[in-house]
PDB file of N, CA and C in Angstrom:
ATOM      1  N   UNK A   1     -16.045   6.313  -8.301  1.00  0.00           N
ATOM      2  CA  UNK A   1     -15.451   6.519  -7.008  1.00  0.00           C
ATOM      3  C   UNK A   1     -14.268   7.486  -7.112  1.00  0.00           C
ATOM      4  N   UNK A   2     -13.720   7.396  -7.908  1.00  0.00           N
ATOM      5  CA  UNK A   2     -11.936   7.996  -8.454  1.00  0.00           C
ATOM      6  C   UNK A   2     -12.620   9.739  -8.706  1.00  0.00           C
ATOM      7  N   UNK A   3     -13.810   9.815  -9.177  1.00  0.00           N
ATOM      8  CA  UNK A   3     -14.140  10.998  -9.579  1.00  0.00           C
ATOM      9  C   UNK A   3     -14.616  12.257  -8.472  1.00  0.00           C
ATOM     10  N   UNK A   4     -15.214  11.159  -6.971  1.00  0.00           N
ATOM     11  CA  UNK A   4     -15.292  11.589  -6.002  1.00  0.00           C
ATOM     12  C   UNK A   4     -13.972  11.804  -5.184  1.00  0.00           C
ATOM     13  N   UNK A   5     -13.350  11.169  -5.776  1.00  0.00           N
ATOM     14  CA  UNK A   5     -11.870  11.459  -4.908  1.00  0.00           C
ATOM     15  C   UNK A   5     -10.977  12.662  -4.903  1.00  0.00           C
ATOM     16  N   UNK A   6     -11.226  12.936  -6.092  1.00  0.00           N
ATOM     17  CA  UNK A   6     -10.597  13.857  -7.424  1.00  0.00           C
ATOM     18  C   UNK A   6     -11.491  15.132  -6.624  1.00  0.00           C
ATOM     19  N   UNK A   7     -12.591  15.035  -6.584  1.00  0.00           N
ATOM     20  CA  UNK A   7     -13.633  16.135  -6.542  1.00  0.00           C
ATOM     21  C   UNK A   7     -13.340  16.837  -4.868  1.00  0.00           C
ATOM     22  N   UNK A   8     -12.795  16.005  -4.250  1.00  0.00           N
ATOM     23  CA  UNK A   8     -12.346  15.951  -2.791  1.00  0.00           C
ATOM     24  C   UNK A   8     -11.188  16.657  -2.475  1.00  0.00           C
ATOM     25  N   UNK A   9     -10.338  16.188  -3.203  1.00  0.00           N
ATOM     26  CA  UNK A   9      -8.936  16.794  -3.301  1.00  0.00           C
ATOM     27  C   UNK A   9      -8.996  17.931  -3.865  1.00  0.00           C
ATOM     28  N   UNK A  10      -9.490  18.096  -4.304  1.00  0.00           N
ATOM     29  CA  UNK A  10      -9.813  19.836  -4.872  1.00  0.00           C
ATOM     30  C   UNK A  10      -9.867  20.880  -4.429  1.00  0.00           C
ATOM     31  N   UNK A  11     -11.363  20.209  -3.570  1.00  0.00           N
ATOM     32  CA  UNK A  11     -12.345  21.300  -2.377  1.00  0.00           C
ATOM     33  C   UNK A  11     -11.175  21.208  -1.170  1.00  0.00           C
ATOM     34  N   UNK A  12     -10.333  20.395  -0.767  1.00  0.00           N
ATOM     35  CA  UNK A  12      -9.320  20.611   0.334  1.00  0.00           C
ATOM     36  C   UNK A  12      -7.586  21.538  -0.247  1.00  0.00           C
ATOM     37  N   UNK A  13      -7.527  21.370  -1.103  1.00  0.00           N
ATOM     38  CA  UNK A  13      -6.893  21.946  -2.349  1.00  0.00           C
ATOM     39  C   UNK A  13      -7.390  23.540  -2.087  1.00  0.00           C
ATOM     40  N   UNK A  14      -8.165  23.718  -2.562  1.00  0.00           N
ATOM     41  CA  UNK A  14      -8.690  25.134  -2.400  1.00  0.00           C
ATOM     42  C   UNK A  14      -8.701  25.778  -0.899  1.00  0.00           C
ATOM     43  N   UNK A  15      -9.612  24.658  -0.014  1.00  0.00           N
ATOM     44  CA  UNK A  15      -9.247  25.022   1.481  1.00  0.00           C
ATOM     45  C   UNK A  15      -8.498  25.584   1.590  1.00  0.00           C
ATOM     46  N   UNK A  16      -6.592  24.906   1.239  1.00  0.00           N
ATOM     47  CA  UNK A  16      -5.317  25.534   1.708  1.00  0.00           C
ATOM     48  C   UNK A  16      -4.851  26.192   1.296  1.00  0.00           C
ATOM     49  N   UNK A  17      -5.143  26.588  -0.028  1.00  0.00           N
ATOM     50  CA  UNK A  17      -4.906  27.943  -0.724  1.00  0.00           C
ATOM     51  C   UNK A  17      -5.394  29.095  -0.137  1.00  0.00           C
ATOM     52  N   UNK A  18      -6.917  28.838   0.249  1.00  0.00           N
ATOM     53  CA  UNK A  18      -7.589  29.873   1.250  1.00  0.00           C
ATOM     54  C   UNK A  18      -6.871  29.783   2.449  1.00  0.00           C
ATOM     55  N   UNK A  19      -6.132  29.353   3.063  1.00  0.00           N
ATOM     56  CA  UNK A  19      -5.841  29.305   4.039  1.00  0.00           C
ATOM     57  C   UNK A  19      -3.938  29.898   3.816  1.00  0.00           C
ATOM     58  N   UNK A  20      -3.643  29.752   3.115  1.00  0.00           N
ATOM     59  CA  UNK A  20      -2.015  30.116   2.922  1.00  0.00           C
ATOM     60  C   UNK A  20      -2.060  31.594   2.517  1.00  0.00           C
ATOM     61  N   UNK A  21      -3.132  31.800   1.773  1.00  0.00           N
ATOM     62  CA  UNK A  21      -3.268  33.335   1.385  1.00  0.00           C
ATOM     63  C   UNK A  21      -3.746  34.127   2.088  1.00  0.00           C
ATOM     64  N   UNK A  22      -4.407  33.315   2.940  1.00  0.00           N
ATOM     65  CA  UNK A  22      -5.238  34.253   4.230  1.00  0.00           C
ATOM     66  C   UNK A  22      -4.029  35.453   4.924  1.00  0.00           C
ATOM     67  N   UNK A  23      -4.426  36.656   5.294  1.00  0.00           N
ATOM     68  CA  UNK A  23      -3.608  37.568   6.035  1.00  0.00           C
ATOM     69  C   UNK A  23      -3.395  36.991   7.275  1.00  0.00           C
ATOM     70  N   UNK A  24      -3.857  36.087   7.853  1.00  0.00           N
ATOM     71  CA  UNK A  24      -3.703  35.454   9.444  1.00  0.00           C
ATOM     72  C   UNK A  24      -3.867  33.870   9.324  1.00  0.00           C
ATOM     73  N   UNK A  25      -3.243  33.579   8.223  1.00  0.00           N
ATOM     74  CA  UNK A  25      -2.904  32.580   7.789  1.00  0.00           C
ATOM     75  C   UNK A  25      -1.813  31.847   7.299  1.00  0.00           C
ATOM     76  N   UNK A  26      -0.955  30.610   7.316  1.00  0.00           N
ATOM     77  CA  UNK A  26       0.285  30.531   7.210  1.00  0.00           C
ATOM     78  C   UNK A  26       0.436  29.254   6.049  1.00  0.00           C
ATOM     79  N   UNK A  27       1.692  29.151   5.291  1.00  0.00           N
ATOM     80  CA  UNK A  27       1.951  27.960   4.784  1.00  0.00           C
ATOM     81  C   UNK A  27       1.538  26.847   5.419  1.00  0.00           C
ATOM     82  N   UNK A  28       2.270  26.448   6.746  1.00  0.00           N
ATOM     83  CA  UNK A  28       2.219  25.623   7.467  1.00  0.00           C
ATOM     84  C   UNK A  28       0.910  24.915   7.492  1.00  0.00           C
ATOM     85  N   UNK A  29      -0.459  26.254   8.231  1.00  0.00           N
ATOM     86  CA  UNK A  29      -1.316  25.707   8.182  1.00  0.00           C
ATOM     87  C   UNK A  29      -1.788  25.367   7.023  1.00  0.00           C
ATOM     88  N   UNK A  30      -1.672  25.718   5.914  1.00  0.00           N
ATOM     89  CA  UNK A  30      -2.176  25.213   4.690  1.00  0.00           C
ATOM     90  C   UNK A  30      -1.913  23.736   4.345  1.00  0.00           C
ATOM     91  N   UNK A  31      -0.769  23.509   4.852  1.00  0.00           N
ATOM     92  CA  UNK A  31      -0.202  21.807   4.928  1.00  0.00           C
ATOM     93  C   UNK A  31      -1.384  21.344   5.541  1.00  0.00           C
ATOM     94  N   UNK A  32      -0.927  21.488   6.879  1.00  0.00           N
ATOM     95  CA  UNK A  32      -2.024  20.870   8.067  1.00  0.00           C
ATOM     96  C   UNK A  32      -3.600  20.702   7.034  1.00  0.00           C
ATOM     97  N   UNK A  33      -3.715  21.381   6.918  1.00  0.00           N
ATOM     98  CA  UNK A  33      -5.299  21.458   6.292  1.00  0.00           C
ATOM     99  C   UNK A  33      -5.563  20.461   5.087  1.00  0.00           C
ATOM    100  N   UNK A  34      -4.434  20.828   4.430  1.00  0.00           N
ATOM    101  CA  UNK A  34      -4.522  19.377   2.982  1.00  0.00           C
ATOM    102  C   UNK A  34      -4.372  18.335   3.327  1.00  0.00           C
ATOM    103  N   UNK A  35      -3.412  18.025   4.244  1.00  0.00           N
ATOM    104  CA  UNK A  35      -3.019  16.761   4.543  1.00  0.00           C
ATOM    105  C   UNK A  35      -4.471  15.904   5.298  1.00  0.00           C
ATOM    106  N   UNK A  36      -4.953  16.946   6.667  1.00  0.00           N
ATOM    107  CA  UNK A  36      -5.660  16.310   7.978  1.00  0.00           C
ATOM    108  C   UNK A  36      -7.270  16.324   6.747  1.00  0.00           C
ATOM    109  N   UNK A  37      -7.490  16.961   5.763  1.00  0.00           N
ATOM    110  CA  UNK A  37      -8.691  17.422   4.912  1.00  0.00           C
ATOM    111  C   UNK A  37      -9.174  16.683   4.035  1.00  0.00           C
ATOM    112  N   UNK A  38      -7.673  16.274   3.217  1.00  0.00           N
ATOM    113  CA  UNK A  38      -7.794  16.029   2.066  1.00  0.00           C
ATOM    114  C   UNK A  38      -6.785  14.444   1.736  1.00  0.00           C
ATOM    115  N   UNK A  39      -5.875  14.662   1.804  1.00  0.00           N
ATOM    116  CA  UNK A  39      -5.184  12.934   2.062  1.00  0.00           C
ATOM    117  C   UNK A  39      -5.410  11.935   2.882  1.00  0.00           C
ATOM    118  N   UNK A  40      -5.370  12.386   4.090  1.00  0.00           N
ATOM    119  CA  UNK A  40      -6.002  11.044   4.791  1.00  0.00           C
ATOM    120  C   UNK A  40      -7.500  10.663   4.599  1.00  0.00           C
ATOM    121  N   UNK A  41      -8.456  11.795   4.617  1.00  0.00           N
ATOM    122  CA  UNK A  41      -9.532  10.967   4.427  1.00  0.00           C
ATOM    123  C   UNK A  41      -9.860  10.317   3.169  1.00  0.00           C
ATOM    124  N   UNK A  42      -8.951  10.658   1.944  1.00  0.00           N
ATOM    125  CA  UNK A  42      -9.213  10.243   0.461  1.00  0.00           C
ATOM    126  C   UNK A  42      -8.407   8.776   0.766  1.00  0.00           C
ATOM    127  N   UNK A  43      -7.148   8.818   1.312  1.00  0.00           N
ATOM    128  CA  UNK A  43      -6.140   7.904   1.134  1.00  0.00           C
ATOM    129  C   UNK A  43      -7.291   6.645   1.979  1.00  0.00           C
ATOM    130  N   UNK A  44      -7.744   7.314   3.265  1.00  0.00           N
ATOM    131  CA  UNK A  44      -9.128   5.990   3.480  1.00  0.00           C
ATOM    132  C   UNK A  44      -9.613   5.477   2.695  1.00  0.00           C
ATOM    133  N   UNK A  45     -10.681   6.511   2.415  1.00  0.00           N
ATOM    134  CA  UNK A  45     -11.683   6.137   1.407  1.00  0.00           C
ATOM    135  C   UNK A  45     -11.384   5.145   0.587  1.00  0.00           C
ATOM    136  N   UNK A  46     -10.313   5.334  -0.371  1.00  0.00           N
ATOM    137  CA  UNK A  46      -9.860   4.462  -1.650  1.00  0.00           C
ATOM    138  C   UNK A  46      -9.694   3.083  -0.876  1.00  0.00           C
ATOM    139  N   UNK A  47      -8.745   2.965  -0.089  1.00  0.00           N
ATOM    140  CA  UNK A  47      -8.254   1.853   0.671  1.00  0.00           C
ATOM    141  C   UNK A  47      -9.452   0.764   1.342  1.00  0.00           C
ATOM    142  N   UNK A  48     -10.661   1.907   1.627  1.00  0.00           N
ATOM    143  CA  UNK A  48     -11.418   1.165   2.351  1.00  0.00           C
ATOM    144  C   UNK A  48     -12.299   0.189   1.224  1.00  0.00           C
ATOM    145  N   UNK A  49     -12.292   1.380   0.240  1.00  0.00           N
ATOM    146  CA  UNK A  49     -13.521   0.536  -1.431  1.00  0.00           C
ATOM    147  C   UNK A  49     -12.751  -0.111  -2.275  1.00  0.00           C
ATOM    148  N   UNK A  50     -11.511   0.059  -2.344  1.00  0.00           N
ATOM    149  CA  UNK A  50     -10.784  -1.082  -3.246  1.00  0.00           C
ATOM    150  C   UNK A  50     -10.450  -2.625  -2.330  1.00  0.00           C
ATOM    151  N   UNK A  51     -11.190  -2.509  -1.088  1.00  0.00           N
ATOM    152  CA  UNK A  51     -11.286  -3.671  -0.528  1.00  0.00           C
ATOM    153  C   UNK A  51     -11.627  -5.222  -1.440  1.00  0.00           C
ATOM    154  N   UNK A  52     -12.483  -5.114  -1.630  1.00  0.00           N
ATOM    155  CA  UNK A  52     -13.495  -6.103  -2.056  1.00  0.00           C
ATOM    156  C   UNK A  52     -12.898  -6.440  -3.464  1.00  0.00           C
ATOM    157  N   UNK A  53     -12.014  -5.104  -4.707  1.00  0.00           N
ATOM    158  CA  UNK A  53     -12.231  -5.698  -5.933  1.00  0.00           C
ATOM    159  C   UNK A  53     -10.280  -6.539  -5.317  1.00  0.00           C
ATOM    160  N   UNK A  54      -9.232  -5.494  -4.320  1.00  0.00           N
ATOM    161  CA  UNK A  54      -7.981  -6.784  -3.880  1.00  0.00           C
ATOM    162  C   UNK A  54      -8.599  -8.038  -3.372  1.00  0.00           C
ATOM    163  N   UNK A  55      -9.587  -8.481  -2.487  1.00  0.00           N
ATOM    164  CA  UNK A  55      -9.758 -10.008  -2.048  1.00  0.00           C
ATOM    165  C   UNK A  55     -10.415 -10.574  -3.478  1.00  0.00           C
ATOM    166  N   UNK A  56     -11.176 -10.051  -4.677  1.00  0.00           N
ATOM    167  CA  UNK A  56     -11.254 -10.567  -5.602  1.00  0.00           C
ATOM    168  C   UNK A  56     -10.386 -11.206  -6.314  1.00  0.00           C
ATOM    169  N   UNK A  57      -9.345 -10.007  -7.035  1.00  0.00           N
ATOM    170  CA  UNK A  57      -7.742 -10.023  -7.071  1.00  0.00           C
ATOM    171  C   UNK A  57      -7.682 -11.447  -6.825  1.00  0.00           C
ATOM    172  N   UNK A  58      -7.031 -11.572  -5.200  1.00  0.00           N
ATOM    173  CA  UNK A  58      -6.283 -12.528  -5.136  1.00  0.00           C
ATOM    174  C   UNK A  58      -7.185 -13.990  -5.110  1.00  0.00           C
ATOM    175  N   UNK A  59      -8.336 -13.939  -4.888  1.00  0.00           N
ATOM    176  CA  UNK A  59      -8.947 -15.063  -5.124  1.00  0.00           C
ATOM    177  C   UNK A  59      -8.951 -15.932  -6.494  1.00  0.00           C
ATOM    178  N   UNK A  60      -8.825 -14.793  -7.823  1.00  0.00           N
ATOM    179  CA  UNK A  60      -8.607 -15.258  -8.925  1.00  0.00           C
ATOM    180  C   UNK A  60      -7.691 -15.930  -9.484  1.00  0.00           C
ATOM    181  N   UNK A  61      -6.213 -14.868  -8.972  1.00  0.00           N
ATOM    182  CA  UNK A  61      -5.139 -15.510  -8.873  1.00  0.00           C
ATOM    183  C   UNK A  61      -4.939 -16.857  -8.035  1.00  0.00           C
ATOM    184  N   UNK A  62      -5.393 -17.188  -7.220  1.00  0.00           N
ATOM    185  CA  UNK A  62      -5.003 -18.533  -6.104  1.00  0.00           C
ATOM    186  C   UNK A  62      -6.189 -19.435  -6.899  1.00  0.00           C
ATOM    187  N   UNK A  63      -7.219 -19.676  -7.920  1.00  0.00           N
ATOM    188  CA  UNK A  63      -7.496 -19.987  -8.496  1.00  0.00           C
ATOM    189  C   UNK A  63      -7.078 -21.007  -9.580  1.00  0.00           C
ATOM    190  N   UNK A  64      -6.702 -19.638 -10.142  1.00  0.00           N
ATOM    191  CA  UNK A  64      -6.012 -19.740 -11.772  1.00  0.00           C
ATOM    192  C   UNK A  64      -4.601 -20.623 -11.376  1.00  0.00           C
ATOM    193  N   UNK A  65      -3.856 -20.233 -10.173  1.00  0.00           N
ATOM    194  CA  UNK A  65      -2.729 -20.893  -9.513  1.00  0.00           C
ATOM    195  C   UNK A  65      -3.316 -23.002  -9.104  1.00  0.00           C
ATOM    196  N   UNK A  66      -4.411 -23.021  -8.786  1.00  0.00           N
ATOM    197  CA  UNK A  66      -4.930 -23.709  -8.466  1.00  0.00           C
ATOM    198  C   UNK A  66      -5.399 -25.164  -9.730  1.00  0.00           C
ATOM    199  N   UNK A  67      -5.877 -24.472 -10.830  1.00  0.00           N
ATOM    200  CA  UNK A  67      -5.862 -25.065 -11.885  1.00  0.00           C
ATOM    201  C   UNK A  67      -4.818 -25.367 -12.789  1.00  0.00           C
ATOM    202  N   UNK A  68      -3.741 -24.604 -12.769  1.00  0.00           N
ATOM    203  CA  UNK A  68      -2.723 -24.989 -13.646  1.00  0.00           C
ATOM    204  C   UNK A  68      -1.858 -25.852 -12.984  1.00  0.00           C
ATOM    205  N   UNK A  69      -1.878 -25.981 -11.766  1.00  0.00           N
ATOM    206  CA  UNK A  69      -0.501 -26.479 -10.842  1.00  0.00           C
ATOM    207  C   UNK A  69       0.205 -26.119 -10.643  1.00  0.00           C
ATOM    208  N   UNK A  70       0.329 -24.752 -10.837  1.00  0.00           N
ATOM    209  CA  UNK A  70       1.489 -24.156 -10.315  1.00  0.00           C
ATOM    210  C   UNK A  70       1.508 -23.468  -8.938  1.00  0.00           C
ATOM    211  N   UNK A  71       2.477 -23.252  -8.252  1.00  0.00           N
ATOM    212  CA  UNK A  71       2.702 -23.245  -6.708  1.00  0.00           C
ATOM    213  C   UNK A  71       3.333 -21.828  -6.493  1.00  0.00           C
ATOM    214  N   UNK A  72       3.433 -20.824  -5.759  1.00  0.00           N
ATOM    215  CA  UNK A  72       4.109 -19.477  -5.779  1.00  0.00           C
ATOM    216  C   UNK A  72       5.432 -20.327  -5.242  1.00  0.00           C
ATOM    217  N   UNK A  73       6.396 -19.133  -6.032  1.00  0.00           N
ATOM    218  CA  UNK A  73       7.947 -19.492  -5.646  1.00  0.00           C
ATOM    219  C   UNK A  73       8.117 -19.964  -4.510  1.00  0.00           C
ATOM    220  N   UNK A  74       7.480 -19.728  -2.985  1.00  0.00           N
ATOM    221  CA  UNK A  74       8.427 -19.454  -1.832  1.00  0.00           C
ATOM    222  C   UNK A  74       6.864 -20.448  -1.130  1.00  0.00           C
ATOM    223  N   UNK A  75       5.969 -21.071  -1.311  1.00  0.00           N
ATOM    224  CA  UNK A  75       4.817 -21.305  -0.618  1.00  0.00           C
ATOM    225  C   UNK A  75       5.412 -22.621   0.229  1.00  0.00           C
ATOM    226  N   UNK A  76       6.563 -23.344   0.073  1.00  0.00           N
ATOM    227  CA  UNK A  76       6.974 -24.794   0.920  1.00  0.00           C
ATOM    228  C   UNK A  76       6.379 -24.105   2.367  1.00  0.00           C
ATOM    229  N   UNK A  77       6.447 -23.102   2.890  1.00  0.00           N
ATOM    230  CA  UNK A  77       6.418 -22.633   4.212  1.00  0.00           C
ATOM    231  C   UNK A  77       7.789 -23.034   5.306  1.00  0.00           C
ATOM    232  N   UNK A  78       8.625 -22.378   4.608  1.00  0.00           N
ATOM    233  CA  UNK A  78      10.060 -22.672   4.854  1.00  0.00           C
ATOM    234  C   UNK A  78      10.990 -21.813   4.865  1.00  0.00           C
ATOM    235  N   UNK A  79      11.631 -21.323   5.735  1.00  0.00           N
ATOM    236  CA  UNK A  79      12.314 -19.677   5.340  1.00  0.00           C
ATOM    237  C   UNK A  79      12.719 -20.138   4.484  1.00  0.00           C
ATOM    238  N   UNK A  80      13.252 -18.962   3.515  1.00  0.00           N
ATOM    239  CA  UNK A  80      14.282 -18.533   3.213  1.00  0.00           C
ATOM    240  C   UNK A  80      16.037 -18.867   3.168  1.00  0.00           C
ATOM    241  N   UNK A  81      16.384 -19.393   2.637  1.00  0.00           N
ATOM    242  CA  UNK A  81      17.945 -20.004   2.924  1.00  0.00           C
ATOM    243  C   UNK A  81      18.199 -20.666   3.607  1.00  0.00           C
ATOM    244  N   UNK A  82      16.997 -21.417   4.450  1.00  0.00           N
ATOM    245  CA  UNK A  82      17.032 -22.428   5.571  1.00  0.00           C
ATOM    246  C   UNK A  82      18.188 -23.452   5.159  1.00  0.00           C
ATOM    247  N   UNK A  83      18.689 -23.977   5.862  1.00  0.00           N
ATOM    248  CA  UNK A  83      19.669 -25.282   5.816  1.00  0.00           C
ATOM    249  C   UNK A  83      18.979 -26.613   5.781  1.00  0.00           C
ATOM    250  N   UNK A  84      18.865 -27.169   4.939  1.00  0.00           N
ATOM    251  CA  UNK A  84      18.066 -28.331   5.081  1.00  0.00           C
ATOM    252  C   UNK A  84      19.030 -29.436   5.761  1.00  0.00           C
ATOM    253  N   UNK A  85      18.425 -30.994   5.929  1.00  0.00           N
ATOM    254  CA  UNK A  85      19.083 -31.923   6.430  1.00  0.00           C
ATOM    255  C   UNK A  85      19.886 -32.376   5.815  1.00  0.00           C
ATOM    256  N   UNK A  86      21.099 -33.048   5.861  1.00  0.00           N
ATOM    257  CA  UNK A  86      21.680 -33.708   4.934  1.00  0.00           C
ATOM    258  C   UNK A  86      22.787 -32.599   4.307  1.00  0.00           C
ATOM    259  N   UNK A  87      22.900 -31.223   4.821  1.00  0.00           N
ATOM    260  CA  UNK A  87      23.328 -30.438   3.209  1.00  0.00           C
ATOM    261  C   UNK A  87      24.788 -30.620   3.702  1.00  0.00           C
ATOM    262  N   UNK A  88      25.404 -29.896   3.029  1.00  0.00           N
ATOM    263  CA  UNK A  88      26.858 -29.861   3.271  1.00  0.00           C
ATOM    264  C   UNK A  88      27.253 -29.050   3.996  1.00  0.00           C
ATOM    265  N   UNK A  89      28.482 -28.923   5.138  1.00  0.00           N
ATOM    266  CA  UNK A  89      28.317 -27.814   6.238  1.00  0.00           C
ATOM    267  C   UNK A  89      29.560 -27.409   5.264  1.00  0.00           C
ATOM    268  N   UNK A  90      29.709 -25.803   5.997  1.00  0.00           N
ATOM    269  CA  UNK A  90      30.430 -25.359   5.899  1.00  0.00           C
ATOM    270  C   UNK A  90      32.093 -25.457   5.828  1.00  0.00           C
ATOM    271  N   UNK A  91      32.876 -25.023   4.529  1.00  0.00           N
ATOM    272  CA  UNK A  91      34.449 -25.339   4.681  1.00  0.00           C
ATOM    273  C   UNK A  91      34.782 -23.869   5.987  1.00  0.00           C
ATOM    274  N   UNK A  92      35.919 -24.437   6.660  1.00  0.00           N
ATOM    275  CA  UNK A  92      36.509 -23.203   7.220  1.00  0.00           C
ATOM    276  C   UNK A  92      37.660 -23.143   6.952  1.00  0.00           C
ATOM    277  N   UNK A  93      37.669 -22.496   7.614  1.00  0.00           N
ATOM    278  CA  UNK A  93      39.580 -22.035   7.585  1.00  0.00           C
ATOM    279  C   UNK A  93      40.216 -22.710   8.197  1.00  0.00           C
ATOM    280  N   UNK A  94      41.757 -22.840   7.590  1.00  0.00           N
ATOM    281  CA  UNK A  94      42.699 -23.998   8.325  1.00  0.00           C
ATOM    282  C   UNK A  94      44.011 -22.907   8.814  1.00  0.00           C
ATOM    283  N   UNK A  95      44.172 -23.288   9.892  1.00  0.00           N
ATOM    284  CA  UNK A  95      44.662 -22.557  10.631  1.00  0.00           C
ATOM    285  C   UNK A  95      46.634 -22.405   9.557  1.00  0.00           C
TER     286      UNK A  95
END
């Protein structure tokens, strides 16, 4: 897949070279052309086929998490620095 990607970026690569060197042709558009040509549709592509091996990924991990007993740091479902019941309030200032 990586080799088609590679092979992609090239041929749009070249596009904007043809296109920056062109006599009625500009830097600018040479951007335009790599970017709208060659990055977004690669930056898809990858994103769209490395689908399947990230939900693998994390299935393994929540697994392997699953068998050992261990819990991710933050999973209570509880913000962050929440104040629990009971805690100690705050000292203030004395006038």
């Amino acid at each position: 897949m990586y080799i088609l990607a590679i092979g992609w970026l090239y041929v749009a690569l070249m596009m904007a070279l043809a296109e920056a060197t062109n006599a009625v042709g500009s830097v600018l558009g040479a951007m335009v052309t790599f970017v709208c040509y060659g990055l977004m549709p690669v930056g898809l592509l990858v994103y769209l086929l490395e689908r399947p091996a990230r939900r693998r990924r994390r299935e393994q991990e929540q697994a392997l998490a699953a068998t050992t007993g261990s819990v991710a740091p933050d999973a209570g479902g509880h913000a962050p620095g929440a104040a629990e019941a009971g805690s100690v309030a705050p000292v203030r200032k004395e006038p």
